[in-house]
N, C-alpha and C. Protein backbone atom coordinates (compact mmCIF):
# COMPACT_ATOMS: atom_id res chain seq x y z
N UNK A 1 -7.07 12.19 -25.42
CA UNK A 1 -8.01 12.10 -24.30
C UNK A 1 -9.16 13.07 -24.54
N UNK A 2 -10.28 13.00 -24.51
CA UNK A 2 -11.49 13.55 -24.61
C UNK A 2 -11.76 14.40 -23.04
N UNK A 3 -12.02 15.70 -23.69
CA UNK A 3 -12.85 16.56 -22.45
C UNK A 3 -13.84 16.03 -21.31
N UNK A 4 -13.84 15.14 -21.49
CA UNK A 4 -15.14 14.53 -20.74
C UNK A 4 -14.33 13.53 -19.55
N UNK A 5 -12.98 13.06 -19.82
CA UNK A 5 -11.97 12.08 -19.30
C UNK A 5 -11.59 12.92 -17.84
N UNK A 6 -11.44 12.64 -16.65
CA UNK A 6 -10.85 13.21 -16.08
C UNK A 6 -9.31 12.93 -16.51
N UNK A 7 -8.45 13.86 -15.81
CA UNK A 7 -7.06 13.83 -16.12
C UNK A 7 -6.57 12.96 -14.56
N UNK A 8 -5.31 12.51 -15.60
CA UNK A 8 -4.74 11.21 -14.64
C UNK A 8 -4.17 12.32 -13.51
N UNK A 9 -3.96 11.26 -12.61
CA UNK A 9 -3.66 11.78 -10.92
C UNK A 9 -1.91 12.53 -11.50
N UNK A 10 -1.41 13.23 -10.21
CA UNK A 10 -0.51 13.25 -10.70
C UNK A 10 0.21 13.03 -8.90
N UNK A 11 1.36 12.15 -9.40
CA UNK A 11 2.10 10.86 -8.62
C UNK A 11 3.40 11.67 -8.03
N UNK A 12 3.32 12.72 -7.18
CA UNK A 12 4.23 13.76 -6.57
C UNK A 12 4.15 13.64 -4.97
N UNK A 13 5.03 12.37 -4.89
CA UNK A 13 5.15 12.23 -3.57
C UNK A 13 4.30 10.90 -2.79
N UNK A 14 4.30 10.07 -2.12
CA UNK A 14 3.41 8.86 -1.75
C UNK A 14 2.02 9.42 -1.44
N UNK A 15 1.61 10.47 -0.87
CA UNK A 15 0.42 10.80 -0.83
C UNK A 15 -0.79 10.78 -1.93
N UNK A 16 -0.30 11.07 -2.54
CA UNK A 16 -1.15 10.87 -3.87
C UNK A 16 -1.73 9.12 -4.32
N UNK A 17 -0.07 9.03 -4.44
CA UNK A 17 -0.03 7.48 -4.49
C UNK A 17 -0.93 6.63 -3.60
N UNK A 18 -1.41 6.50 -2.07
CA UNK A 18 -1.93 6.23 -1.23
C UNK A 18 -3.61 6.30 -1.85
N UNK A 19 -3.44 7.52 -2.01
CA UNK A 19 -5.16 8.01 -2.67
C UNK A 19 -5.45 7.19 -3.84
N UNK A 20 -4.82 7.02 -4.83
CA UNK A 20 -5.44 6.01 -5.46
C UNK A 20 -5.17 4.87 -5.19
N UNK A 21 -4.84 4.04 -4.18
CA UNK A 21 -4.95 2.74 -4.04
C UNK A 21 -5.98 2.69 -3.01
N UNK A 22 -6.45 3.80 -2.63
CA UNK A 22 -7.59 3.85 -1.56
C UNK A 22 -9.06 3.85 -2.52
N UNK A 23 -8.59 4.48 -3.85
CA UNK A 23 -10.12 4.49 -4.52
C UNK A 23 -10.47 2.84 -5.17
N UNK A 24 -8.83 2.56 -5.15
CA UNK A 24 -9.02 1.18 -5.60
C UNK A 24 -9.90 0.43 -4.83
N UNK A 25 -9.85 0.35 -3.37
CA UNK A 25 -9.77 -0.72 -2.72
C UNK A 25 -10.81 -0.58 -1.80
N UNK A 26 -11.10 0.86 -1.15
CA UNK A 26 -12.08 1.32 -0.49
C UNK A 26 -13.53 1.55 -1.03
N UNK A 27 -14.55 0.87 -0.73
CA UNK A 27 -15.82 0.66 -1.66
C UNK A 27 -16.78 1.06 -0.48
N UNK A 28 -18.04 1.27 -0.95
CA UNK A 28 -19.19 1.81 -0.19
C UNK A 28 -19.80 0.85 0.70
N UNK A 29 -19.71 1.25 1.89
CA UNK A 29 -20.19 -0.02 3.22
C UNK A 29 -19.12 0.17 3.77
N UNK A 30 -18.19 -0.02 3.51
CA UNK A 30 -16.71 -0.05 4.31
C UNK A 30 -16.64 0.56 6.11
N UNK A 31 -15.72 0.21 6.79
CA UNK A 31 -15.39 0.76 7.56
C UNK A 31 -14.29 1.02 7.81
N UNK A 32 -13.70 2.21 8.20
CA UNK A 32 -12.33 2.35 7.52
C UNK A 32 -11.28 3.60 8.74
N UNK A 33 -10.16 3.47 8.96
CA UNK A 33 -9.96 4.53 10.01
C UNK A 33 -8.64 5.44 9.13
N UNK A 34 -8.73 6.56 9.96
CA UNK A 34 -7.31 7.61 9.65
C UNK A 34 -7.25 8.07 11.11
N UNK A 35 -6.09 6.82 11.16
CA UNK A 35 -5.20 7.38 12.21
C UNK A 35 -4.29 8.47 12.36
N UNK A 36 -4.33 8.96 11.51
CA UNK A 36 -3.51 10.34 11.77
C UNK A 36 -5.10 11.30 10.96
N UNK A 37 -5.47 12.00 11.89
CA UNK A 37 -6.34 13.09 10.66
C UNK A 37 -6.12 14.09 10.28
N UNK A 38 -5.07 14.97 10.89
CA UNK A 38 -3.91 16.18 10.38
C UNK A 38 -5.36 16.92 9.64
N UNK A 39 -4.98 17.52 8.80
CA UNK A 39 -5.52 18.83 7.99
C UNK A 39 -6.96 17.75 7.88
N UNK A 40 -7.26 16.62 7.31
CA UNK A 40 -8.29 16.11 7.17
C UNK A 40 -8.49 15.59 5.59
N UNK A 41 -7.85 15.93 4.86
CA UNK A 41 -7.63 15.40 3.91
C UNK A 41 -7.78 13.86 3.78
N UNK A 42 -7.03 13.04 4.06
CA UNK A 42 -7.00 11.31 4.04
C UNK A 42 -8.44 11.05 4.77
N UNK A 43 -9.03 11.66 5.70
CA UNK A 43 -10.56 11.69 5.73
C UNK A 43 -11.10 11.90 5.39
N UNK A 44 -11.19 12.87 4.42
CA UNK A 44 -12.72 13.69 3.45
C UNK A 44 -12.40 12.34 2.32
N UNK A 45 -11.49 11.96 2.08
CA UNK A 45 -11.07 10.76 0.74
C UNK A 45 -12.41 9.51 1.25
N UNK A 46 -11.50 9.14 2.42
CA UNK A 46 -12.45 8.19 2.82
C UNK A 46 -13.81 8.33 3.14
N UNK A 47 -14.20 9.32 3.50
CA UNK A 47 -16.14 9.31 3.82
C UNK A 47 -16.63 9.48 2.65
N UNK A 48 -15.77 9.84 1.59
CA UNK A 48 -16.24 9.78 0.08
C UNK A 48 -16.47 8.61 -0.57
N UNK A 49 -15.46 8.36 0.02
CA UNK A 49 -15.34 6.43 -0.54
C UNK A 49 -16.51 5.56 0.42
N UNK A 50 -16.51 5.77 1.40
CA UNK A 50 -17.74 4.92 2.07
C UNK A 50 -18.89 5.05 2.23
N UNK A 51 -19.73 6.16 0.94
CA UNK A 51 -20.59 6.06 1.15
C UNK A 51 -21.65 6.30 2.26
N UNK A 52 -23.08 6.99 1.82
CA UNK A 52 -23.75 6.60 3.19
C UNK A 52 -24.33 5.60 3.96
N UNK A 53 -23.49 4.47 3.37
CA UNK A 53 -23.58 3.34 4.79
C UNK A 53 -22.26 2.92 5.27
N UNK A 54 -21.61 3.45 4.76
CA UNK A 54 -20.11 3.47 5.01
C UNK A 54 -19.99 4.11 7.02
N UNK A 55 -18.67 3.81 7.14
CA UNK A 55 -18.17 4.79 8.40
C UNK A 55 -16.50 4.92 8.16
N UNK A 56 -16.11 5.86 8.70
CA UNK A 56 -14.70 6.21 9.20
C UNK A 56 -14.29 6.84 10.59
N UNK A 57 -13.81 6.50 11.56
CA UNK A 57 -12.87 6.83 12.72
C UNK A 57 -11.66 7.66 12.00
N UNK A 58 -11.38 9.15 12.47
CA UNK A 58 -10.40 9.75 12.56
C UNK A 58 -10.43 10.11 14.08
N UNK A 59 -8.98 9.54 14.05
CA UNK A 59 -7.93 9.99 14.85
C UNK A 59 -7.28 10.99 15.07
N UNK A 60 -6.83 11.73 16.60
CA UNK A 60 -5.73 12.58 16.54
C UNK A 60 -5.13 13.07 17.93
N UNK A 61 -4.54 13.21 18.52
CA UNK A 61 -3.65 14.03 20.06
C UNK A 61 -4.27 15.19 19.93
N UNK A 62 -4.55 16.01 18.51
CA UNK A 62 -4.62 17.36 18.69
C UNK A 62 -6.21 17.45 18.25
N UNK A 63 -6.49 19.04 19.17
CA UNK A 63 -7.84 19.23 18.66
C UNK A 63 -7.99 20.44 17.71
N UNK A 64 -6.61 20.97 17.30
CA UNK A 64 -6.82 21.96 16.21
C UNK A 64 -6.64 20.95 14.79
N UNK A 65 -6.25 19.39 14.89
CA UNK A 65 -6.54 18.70 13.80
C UNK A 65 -7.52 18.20 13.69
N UNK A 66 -8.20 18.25 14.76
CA UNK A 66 -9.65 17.25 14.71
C UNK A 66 -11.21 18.99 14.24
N UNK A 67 -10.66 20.41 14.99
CA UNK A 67 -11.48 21.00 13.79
C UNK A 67 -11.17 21.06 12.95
N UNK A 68 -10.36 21.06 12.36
CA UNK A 68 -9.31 21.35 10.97
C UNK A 68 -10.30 19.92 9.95
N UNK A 69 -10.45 18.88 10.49
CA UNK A 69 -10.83 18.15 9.72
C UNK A 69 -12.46 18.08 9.49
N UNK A 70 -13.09 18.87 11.05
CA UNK A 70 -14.77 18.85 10.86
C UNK A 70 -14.80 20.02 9.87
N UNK A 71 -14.33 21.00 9.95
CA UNK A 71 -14.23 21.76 9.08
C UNK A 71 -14.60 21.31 7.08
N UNK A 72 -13.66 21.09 7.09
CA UNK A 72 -13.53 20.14 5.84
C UNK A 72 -14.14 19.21 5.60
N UNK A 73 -15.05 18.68 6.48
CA UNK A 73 -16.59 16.97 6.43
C UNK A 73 -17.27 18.22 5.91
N UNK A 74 -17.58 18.97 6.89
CA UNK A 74 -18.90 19.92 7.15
C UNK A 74 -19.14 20.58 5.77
N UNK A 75 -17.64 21.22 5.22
CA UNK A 75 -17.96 22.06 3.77
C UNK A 75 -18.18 21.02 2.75
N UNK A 76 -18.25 19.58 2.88
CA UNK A 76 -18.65 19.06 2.02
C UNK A 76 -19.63 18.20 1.88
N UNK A 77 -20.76 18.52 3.15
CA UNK A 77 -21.93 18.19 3.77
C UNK A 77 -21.58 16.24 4.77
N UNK A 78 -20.63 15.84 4.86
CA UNK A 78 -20.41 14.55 5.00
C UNK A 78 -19.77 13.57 6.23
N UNK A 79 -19.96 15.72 7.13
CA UNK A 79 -19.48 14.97 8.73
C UNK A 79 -20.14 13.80 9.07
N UNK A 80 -21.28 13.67 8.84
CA UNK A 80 -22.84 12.67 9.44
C UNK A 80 -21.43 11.24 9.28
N UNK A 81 -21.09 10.72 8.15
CA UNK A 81 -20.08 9.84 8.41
C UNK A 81 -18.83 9.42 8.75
N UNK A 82 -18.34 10.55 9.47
CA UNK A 82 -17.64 10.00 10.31
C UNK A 82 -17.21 10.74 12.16
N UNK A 83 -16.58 9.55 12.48
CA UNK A 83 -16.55 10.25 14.15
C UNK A 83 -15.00 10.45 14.21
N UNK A 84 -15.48 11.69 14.82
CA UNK A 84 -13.99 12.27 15.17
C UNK A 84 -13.06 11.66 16.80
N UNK A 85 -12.52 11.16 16.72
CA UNK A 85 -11.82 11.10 17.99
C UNK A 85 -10.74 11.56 18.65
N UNK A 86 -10.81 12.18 20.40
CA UNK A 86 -9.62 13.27 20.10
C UNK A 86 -8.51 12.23 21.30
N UNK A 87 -8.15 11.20 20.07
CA UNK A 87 -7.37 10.20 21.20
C UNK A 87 -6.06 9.59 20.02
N UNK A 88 -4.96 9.21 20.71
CA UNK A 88 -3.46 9.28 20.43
C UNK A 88 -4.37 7.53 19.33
N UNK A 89 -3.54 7.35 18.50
CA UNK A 89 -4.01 6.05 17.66
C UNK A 89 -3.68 4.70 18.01
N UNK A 90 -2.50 4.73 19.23
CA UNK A 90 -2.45 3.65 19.91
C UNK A 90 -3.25 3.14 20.57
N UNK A 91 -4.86 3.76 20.50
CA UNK A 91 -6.11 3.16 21.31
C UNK A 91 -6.84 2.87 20.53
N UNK A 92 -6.57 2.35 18.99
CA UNK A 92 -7.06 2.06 18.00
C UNK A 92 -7.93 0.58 18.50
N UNK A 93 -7.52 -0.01 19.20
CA UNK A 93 -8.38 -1.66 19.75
C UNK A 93 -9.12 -1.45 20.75
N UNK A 94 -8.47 -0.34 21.14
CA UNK A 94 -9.39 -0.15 22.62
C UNK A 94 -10.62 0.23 22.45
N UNK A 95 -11.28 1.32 21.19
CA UNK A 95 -12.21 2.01 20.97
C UNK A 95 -12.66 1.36 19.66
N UNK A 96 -12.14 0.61 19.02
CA UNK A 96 -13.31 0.48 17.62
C UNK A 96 -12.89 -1.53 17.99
N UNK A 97 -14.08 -2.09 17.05
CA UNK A 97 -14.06 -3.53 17.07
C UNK A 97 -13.67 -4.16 15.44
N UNK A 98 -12.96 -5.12 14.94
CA UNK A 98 -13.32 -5.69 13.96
C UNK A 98 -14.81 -6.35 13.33
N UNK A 99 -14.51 -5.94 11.90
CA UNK A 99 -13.36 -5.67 10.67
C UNK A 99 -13.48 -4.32 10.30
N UNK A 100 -12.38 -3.80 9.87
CA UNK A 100 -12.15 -2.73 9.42
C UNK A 100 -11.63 -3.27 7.74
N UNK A 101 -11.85 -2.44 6.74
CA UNK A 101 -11.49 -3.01 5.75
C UNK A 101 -10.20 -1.55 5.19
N UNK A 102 -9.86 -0.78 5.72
CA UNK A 102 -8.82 -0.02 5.28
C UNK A 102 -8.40 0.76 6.75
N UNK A 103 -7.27 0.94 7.08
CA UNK A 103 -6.58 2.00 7.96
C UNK A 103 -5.54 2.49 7.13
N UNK A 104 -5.40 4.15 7.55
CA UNK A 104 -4.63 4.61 6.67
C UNK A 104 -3.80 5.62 7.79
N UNK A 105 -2.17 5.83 8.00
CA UNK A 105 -1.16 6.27 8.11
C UNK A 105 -0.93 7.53 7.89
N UNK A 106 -0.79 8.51 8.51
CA UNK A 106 0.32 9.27 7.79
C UNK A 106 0.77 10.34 8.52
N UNK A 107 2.35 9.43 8.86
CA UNK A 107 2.92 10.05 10.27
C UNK A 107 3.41 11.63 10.13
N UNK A 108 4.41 11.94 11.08
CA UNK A 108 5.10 13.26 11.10
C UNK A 108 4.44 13.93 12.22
N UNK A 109 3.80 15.15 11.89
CA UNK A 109 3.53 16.50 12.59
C UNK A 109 1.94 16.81 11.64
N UNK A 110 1.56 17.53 12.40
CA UNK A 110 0.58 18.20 11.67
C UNK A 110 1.11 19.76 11.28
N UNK A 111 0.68 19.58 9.53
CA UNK A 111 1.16 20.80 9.04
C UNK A 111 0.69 22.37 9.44
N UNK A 112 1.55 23.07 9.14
CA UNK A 112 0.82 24.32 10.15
C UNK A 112 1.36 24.63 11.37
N UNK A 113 1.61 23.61 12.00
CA UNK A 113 1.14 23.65 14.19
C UNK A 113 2.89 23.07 14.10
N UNK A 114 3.55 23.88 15.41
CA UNK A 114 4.48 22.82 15.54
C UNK A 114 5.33 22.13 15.52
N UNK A 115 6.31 21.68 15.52
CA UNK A 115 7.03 20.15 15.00
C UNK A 115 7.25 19.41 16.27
N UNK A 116 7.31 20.12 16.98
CA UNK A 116 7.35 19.33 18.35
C UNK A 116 6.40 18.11 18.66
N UNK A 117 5.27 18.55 18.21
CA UNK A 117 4.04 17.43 18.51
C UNK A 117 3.65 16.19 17.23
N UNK A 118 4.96 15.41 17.08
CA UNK A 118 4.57 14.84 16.21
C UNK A 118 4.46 13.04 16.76
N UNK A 119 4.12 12.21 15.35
CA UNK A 119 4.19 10.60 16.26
C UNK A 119 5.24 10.15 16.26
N UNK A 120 5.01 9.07 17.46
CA UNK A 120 6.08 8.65 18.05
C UNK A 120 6.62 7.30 17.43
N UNK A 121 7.70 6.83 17.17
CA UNK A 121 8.11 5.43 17.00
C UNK A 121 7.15 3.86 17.83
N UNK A 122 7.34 4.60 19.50
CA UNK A 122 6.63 3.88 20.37
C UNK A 122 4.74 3.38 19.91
N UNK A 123 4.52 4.56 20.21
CA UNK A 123 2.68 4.30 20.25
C UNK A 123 2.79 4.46 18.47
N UNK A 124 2.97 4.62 17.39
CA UNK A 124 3.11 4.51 16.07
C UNK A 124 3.08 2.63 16.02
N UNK A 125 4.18 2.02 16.34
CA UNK A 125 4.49 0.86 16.03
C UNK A 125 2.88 -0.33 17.03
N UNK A 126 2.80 0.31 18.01
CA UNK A 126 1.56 0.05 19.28
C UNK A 126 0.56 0.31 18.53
N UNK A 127 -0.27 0.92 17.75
CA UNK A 127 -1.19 1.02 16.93
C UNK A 127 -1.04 0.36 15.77
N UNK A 128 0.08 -0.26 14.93
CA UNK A 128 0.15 -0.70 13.71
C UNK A 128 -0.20 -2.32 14.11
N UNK A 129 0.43 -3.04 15.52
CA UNK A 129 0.31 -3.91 15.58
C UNK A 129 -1.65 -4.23 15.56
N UNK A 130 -2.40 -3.51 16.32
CA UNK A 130 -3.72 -2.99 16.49
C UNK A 130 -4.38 -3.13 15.50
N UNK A 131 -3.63 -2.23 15.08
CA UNK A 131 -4.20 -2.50 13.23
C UNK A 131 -4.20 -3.31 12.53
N UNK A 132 -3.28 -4.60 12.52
CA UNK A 132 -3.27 -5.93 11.68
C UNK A 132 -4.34 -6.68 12.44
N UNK A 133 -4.85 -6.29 13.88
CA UNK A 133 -5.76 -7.08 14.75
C UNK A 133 -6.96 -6.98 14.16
N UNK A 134 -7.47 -5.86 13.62
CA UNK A 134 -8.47 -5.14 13.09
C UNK A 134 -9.07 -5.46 11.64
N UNK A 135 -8.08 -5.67 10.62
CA UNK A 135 -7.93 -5.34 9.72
C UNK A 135 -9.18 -7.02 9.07
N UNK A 136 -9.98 -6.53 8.18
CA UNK A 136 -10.45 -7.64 7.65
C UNK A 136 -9.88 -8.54 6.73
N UNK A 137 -9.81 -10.26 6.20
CA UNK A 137 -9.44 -10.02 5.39
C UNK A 137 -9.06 -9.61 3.74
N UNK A 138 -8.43 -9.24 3.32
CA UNK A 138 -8.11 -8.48 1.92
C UNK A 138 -7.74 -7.34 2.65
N UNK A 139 -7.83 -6.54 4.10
CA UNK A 139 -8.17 -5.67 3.87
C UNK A 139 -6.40 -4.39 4.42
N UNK A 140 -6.64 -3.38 3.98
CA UNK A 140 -5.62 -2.86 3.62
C UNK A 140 -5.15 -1.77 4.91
N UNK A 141 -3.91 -1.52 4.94
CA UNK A 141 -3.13 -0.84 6.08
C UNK A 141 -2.09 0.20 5.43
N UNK A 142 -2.17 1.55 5.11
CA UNK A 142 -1.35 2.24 4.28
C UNK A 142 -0.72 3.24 4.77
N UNK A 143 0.52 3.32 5.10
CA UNK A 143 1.52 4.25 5.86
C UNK A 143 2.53 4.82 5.21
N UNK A 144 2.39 6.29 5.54
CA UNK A 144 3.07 7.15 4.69
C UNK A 144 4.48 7.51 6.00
N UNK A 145 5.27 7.54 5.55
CA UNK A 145 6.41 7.96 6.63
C UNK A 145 7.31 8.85 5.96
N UNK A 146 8.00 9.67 6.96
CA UNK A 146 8.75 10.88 6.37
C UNK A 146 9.88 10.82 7.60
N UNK A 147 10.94 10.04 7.04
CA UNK A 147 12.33 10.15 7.74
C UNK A 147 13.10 11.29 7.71
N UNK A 148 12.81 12.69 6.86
CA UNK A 148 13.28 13.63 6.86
C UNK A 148 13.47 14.50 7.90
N UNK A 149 12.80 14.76 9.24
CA UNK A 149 12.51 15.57 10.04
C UNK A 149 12.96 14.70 11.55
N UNK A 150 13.54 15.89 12.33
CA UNK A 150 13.85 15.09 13.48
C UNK A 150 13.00 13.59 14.02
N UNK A 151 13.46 13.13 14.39
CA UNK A 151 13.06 11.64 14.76
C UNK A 151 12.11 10.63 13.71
N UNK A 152 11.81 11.67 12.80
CA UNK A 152 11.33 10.42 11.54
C UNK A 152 12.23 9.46 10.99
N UNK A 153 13.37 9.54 10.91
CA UNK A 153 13.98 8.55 10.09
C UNK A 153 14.03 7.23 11.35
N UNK A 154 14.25 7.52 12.54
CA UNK A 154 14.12 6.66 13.27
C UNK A 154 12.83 5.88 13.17
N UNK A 155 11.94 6.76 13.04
CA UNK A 155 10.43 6.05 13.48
C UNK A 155 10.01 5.46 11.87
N UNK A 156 10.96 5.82 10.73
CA UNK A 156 10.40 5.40 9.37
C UNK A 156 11.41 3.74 9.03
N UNK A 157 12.57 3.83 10.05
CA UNK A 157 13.16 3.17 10.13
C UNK A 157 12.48 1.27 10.72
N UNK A 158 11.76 1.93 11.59
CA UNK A 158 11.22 1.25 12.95
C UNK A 158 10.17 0.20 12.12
N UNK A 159 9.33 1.38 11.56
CA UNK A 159 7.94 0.72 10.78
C UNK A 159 8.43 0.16 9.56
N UNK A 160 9.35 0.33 9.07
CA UNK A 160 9.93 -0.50 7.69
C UNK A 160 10.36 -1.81 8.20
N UNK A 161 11.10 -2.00 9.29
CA UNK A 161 11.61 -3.14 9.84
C UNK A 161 10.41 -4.29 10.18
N UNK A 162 9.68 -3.49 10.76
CA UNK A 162 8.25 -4.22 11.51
C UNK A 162 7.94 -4.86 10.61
N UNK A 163 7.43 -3.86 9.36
CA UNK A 163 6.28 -4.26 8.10
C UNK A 163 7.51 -5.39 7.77
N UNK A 164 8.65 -5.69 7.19
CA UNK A 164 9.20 -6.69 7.13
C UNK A 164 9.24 -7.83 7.54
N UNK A 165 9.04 -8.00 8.64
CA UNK A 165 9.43 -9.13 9.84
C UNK A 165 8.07 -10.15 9.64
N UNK A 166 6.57 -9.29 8.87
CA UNK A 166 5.58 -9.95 8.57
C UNK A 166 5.53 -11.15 7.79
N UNK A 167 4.43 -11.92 8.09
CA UNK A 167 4.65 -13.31 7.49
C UNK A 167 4.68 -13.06 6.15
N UNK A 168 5.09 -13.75 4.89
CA UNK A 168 4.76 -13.71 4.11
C UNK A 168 3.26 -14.36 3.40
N UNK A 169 2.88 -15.44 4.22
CA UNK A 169 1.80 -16.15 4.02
C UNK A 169 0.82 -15.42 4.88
N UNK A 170 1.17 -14.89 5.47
CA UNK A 170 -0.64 -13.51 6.29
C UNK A 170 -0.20 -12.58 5.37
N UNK A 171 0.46 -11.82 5.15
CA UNK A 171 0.58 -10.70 5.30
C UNK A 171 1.23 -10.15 3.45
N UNK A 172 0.70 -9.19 2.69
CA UNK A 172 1.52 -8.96 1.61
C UNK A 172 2.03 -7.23 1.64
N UNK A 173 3.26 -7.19 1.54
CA UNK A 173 3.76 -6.21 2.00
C UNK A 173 4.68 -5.53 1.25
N UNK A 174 4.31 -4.06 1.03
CA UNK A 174 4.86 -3.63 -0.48
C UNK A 174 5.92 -2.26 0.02
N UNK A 175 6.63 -1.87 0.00
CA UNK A 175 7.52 -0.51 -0.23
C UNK A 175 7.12 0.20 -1.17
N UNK A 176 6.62 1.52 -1.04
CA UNK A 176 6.79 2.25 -2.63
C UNK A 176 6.82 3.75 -2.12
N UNK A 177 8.34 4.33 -3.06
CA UNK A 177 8.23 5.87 -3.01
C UNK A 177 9.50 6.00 -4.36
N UNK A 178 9.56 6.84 -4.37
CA UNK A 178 10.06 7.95 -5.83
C UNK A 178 12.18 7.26 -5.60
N UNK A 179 12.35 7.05 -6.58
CA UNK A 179 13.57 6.53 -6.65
C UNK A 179 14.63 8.13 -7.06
N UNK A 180 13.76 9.13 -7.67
CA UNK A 180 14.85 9.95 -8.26
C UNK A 180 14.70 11.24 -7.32
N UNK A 181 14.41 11.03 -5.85
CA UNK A 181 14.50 12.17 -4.96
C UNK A 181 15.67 11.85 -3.91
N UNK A 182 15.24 12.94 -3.00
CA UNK A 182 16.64 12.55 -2.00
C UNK A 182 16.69 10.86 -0.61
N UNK A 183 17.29 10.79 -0.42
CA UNK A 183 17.25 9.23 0.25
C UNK A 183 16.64 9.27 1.47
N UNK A 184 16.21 10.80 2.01
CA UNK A 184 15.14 10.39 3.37
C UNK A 184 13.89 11.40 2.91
N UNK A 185 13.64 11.02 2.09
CA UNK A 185 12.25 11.50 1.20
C UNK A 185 11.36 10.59 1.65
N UNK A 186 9.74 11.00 1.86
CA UNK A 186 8.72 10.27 2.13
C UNK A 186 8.96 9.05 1.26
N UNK A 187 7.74 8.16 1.61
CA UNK A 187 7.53 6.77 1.21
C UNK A 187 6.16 6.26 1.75
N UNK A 188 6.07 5.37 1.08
CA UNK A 188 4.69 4.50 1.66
C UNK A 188 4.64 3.27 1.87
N UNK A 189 3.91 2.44 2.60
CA UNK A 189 3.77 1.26 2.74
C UNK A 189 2.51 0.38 3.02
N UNK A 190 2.58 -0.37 2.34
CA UNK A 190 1.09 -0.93 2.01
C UNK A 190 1.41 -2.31 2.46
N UNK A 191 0.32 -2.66 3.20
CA UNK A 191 0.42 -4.29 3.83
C UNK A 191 -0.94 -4.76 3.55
N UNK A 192 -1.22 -5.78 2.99
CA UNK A 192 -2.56 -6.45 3.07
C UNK A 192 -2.94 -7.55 3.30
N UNK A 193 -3.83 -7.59 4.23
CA UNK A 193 -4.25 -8.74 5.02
C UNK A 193 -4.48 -10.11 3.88
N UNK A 194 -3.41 -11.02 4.20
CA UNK A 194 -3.74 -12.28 2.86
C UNK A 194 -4.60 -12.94 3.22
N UNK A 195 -4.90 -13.44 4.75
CA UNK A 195 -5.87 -14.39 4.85
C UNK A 195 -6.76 -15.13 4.07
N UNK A 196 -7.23 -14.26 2.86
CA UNK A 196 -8.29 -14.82 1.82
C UNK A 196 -7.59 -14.79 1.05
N UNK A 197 -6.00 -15.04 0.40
CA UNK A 197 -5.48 -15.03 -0.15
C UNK A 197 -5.84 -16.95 -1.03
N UNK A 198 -5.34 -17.16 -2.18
CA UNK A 198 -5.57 -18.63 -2.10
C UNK A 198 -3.94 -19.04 -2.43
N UNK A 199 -3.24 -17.38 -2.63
CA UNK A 199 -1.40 -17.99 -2.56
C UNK A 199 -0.85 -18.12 -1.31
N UNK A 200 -0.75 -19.69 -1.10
CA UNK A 200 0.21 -20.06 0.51
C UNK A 200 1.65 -20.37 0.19
C-alpha cells in the first residue's frame, strides 16, 4: 500500500461497520436523520456526507447530547447543516416530511451521562415504524443495538423481531455483528427500502 492510500477502516464493533456503509450510500444532496445524536459522532459523519446542499436532523431527550454534538458541527465549521432537535425520535413523522434517503440508529444511553436515561423498546420500535414511512426509495435505515445493559437485550430483542416480520419484497434486511465476541455484544441492522428494487 502506498503512503498516499488511506488505511483501511478498522471493523471493531458495528459502529464502524455502520460508517462505512453510510459513506457508501450517503451522497451529497441527501437528507438524512440521527436519531439518536449521543456524543455526535454519527452526525458530524453525516453533514460530511451531505454536503452543502445536503441536510441532517439530529435527534435527542437530552440537551447535554444535543451540545455535545453542536460542539463537534461547530469545531468542524458544519453546524450551518444541520438542525438540532431536542425531541424523543418517536416524533420523527411528526416534525420532518418525506424522503429521507438514510436514518441512522444507535440505541442505549448516552456515553458519559447516566444509564438510567436510555431508549426505550416502546418509542424505539414507534420511530422505526416512522422511519420506513420516511425513508426514500433505495433508501437506508441503520440500527446499532446493544443487548448488553439493563433493558437492551429486551429492546435489541424487540427490533430484531420487527426488522424480521418485514416484507421481503419492500423491504431488504440484513443482521450483521462480530461472531467471535460474547452473545449479547452489539450488532447492527440494516434495512433498505426495495421499492426500486427490480427483484420481486
Amino acid at each position: 500500500m502506498s503512503s498516499a492510500q488511506a488505511p483501511h477502516p478498522v471493523l471493531r464493533g458495528p459502529v464502524p461497520l455502520s460508517h462505512l456503509l453510510l459513506r457508501r450510500f450517503i451522497q451529497t444532496g441527501n437528507r438524512v436523520i440521527d436519531a439518536t445524536c449521543g456524543n455526535g459522532k454519527d452526525t458530524l459523519l453525516l453533514a460530511e456526507l451531505v454536503g452543502e446542499t445536503g441536510h441532517v436532523w439530529a435527534f435527542d431527550i437530552q440537551q447535554e447530547a444535543l451540545d455535545r454534538t453542536a460542539q463537534r458541527l461547530a469545531d468542524q465549521n458544519l453546524l450551518q447543516r444541520v438542525s438540532l432537535l431536542h425531541a424523543g425520535h418517536e416524533r420523527l413523522q411528526e416534525l420532518l416530511e418525506p424522503p429521507l434517503q438514510g436514518i441512522i440508529f444507535n440505541l442505549g444511553w448516552l456515553p458519559g451521562a447516566p444509564r438510567e436515561i436510555a431508549t426505550s423498546t416502546a418509542t424505539t420500535l414507534t420511530a422505526l415504524e416512522a422511519s420506513l414511512r420516511l425513508l426514500a426509495p433505495s433508501g437506508l435505515l441503520l440500527i446499532t443495538c446493544y443487548p448488553g445493559h439493563a433493558g437492551g437485550d429486551q429492546e435489541a430483542t424487540a427490533v430484531q423481531e420487527w426488522a424480521a416480520s418485514l416484507s421481503p419484497r419492500s423491504y431488504f434486511v440484513w443482521r450483521m455483528g462480530q461472531l467471535n465476541v460474547s452473545s449479547d455484544a452489539p450488532f447492527c441492522l440494516l434495512i433498505q427500502d426495495g421499492r426500486s428494487s427490480d427483484v420481486r
